[in-house]
Protein backbone atom coordinates (compact mmCIF):
# COMPACT_ATOMS: atom_id res chain seq x y z
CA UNK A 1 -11.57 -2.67 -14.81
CA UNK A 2 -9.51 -3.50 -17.96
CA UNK A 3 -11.10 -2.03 -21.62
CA UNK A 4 -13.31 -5.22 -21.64
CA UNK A 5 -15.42 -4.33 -18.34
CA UNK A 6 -13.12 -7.13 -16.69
CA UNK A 7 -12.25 -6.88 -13.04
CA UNK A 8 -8.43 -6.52 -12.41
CA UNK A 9 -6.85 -7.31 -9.15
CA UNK A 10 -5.07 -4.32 -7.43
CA UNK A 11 -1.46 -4.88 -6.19
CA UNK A 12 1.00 -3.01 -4.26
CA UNK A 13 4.79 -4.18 -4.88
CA UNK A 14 7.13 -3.48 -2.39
CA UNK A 15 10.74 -3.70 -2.39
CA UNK A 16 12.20 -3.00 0.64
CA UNK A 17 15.85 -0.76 1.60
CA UNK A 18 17.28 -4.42 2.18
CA UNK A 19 16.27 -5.93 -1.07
CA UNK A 20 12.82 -7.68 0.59
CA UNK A 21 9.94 -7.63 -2.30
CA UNK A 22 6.53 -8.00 -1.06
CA UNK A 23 3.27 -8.22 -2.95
CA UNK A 24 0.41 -6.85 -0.95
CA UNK A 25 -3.12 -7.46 -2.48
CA UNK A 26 -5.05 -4.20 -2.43
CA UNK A 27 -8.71 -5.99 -1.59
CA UNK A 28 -10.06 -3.30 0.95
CA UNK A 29 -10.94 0.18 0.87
CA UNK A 30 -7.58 1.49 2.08
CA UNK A 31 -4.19 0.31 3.05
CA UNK A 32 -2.35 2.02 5.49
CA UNK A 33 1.57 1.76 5.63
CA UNK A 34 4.48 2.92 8.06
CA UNK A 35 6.78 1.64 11.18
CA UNK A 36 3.75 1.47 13.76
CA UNK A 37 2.05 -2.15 13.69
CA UNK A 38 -1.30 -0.89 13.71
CA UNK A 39 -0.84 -0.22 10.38
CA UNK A 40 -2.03 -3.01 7.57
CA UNK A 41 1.78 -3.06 6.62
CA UNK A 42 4.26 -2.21 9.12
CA UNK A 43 8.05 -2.57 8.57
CA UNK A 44 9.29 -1.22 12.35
CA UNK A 45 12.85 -1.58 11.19
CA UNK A 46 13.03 0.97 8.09
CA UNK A 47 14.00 4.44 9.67
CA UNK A 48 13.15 5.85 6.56
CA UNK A 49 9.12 6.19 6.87
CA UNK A 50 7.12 7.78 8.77
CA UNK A 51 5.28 5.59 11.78
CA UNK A 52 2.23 6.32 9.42
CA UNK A 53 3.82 7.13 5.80
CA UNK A 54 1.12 6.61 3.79
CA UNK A 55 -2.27 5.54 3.05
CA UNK A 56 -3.58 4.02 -0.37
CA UNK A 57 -7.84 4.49 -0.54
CA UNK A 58 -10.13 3.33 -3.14
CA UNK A 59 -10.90 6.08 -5.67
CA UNK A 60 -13.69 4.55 -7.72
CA UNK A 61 -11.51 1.83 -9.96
CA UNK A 62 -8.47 3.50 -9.02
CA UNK A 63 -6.36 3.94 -5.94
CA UNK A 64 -5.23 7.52 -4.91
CA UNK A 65 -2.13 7.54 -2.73
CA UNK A 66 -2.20 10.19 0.07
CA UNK A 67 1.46 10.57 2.19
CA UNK A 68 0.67 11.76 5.94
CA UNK A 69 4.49 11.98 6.74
């Protein structure tokens, strides 16, 4: 919520090792993130994560961001 008791949409920008930018809404309760595809975003090319690198979860109006590797 903004200082007005507004609700404010929740992004996640992404720009990617090959210069890619992505804007993923963050509308759930989590967003999970790595090279696997069973994760909500999956780039399978990018040796540089983890099959599951991270995971964004609701934390009241916030988002906490937890890395699992």
């Amino acid at each position: 919520m903004d200082p007005h008791g507004r609700i404010v949409a929740a992004n996640l920008f992404i720009r990617t090792s090959t210069g890619e930018e992505w804007t993923v809404p963050l509308t759930g309760q989590r967003l999970s993130l790595g090279r696997t595809h069973d994760n909500d975003v999956s780039f399978p090319e990018d040796r540089g994560l983890s099959r599951r690198h991270l995971l964004l979860e609701r934390d009241g109006d916030g988002w906490t961001v937890r890395d699992l590797g």
